[in-house]
Protein backbone atom coordinates (compact mmCIF):
# COMPACT_ATOMS: atom_id res chain seq x y z
CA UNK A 1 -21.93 63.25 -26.27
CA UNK A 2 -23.42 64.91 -29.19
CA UNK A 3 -22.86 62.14 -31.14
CA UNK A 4 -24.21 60.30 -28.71
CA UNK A 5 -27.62 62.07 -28.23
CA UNK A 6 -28.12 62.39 -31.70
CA UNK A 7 -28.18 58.93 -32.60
CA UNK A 8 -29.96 57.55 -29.48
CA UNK A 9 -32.70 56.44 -31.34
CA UNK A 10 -31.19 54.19 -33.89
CA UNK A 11 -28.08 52.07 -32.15
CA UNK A 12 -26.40 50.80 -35.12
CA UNK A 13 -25.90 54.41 -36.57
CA UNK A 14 -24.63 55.30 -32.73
CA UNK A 15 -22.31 52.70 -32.91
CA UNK A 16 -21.04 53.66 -36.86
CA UNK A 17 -21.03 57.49 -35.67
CA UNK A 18 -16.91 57.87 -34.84
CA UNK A 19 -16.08 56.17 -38.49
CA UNK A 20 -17.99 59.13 -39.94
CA UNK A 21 -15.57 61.57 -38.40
CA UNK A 22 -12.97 62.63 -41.00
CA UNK A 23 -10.71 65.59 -42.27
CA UNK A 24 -9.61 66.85 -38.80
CA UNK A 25 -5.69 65.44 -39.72
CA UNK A 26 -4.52 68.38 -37.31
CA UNK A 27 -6.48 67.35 -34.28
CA UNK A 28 -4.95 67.06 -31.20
CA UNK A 29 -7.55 66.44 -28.14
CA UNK A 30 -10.44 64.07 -29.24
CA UNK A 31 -13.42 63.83 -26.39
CA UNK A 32 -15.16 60.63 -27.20
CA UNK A 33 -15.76 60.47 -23.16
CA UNK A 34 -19.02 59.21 -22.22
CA UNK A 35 -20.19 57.99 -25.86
CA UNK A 36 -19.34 54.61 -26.33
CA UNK A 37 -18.43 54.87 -30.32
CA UNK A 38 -15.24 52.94 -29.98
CA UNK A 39 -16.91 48.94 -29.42
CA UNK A 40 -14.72 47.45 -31.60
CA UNK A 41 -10.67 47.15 -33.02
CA UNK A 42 -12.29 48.63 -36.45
CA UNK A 43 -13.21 51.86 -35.15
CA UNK A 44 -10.14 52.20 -32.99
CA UNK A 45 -8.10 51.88 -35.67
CA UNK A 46 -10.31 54.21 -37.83
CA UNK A 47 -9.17 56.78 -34.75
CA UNK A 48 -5.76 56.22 -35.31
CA UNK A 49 -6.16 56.65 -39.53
CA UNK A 50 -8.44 59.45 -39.12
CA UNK A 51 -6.61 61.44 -36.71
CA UNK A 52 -2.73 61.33 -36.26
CA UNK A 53 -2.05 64.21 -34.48
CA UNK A 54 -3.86 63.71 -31.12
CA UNK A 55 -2.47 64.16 -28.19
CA UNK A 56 -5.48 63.84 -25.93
CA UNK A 57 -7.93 61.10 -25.96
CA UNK A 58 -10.64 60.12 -24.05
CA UNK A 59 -12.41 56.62 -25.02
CA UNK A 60 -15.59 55.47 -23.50
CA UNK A 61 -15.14 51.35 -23.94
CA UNK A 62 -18.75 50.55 -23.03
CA UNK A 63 -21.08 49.15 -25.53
CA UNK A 64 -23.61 50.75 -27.64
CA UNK A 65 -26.92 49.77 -26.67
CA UNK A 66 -27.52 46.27 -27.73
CA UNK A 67 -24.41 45.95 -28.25
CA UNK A 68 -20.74 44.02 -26.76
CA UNK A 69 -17.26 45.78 -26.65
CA UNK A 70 -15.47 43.49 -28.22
CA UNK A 71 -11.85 45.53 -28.75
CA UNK A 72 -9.22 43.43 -28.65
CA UNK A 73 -5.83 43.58 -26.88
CA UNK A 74 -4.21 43.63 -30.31
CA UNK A 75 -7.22 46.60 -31.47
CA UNK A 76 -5.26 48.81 -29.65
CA UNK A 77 -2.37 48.58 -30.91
CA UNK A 78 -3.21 51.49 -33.43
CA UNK A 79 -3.01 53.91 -30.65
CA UNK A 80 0.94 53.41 -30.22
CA UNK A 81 1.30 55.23 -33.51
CA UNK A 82 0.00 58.30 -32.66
CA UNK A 83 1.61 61.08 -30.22
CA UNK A 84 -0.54 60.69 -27.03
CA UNK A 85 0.31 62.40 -24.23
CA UNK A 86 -2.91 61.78 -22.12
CA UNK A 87 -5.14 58.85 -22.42
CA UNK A 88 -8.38 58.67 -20.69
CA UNK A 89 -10.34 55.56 -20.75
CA UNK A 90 -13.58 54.73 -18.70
CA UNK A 91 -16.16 51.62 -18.98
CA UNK A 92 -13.46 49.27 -18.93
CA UNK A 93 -14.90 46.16 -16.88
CA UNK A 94 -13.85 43.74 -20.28
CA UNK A 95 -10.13 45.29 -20.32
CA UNK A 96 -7.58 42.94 -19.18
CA UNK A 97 -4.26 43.61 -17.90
CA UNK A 98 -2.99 42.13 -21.82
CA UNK A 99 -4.77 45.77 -23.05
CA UNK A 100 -2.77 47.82 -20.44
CA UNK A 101 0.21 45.68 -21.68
CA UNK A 102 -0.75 47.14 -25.26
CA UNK A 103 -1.63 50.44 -23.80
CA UNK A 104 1.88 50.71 -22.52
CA UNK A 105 3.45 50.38 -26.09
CA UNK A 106 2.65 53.91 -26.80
CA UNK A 107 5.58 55.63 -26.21
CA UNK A 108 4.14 59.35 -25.80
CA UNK A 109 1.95 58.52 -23.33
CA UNK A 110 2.76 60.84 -20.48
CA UNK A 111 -0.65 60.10 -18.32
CA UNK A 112 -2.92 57.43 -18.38
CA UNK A 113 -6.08 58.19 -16.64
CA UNK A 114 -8.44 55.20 -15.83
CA UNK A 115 -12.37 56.47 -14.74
CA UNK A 116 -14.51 53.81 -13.01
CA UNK A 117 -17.14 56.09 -11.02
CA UNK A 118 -19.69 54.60 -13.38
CA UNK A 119 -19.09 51.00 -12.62
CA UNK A 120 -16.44 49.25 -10.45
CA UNK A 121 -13.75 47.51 -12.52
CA UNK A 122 -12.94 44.05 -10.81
CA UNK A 123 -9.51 43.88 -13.01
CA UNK A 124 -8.44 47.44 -12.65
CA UNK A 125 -5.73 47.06 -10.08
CA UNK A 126 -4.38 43.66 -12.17
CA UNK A 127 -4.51 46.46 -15.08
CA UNK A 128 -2.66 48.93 -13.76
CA UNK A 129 -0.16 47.16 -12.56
CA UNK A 130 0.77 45.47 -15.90
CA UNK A 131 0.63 48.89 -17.36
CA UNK A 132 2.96 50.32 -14.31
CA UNK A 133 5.94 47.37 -15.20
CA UNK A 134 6.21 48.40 -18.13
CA UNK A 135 5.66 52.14 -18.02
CA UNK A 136 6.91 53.40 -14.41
CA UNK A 137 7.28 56.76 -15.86
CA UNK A 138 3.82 57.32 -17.13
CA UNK A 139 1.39 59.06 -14.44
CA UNK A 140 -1.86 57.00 -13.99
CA UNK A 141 -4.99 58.17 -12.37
CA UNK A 142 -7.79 55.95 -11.32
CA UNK A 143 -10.99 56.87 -10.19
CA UNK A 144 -13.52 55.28 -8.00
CA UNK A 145 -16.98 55.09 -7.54
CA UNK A 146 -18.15 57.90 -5.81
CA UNK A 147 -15.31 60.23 -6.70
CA UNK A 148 -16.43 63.74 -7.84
CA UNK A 149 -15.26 64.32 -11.44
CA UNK A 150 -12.97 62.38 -14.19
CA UNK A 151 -9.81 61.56 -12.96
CA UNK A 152 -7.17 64.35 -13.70
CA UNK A 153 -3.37 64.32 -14.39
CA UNK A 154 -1.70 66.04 -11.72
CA UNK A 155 1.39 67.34 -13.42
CA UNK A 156 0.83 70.05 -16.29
CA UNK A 157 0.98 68.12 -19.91
C-alpha cells in the first residue's frame, strides 16, 4: 500500500511502481494486496523474474487509476515457475475461468485464496470451478461482500 500511497498523485508512476522492485532474489511472501501494480502480463512476469523464491503472493488485479487490467490468461503463466504455496488474488471481475485454468498450472500452489468483499465477481464461481477440475487438492477460499477480513487458508502452510 505504500507503494500505492506514494504514487497516488501521478498514475503512470503507480502503475510502473512493482517493475522498480528488484534485488530481493530470496523473498518469499510478497504483499502487493490492495495496490493494483500488477495491470498487465509485463509486470507479472517482471514478478516472476524479480522474485523466484516466493511462496506467498497476494495480487490486487484492479486497475491503476485511469487505467484497464489487461493481464492475460497466458500473463500468468509466469507464476507456474515459481514455488507458491499461497496465492491471494482480489479485484478480479475481468478474470475468466481460462486464468484459473492457468492459475492451476502452478504446481506448488497449496491454497488459492480468491477476495471479492470489494466488488462482487459475476464469474467467480465459473472460476473456481475450472480451477477445482484441475486442482482438487489445492484449498481455495473465496470471500464475499460483506465478509470481515481477507479470506484465510484454513490448514497451516
Amino acid at each position: 500500500m505504500g507503494l500505492r500511497d506514494l504514487n497516488r498523485a501521478n498514475p503512470e508512476k503507480l502503475r510502473n511502481a512493482v517493475v522498480t522492485l528488484h534485488d530481493l532474489p530470496r523473498l518469499k511472501k510478497l504483499s502487493l494486496y490492495h495496490s493494483p501494480l500488477t495491470p498487465d502480463d509485463a509486470h507479472v512476469a517482471s514478478l516472476a523474474k524479480q522474485f523466484p523464491t516466493i511462496e506467498d503472493l497476494r495480487l490486487d488485479f484492479g486497475p491503476t487509476a485511469g487505467k484497464k487490467t489487461t493481464i492475460t490468461p497466458a500473463g500468468l503463466k509466469p507464476l507456474q515457475k515459481l514455488p507458491l504455496k499461497v496465492l491471494l488474488i482480489e479485484e478480479i471481475q475481468t478474470c475468466t475461468p481460462e486464468h484459473f485454468t492457468e492459475l492451476a498450472g502452478i504446481k506448488s500452489s497449496q491454497a488459492l485464496l480468491v477476495d471479492t468483499r470489494k466488488k462482487a465477481a459475476p464469474m467467480v464461481a465459473d472460476c473456481v470451478d475450472s480451477f477445482k477440475k484441475l486442482r482438487p487438492e489445492v484449498e481455495v477460499v473465496v470471500s464475499k461482500p460483506g465478509d470481515v477480513g481477507p479470506p484465510r487458508a484454513k490448514s497451516k502452510r
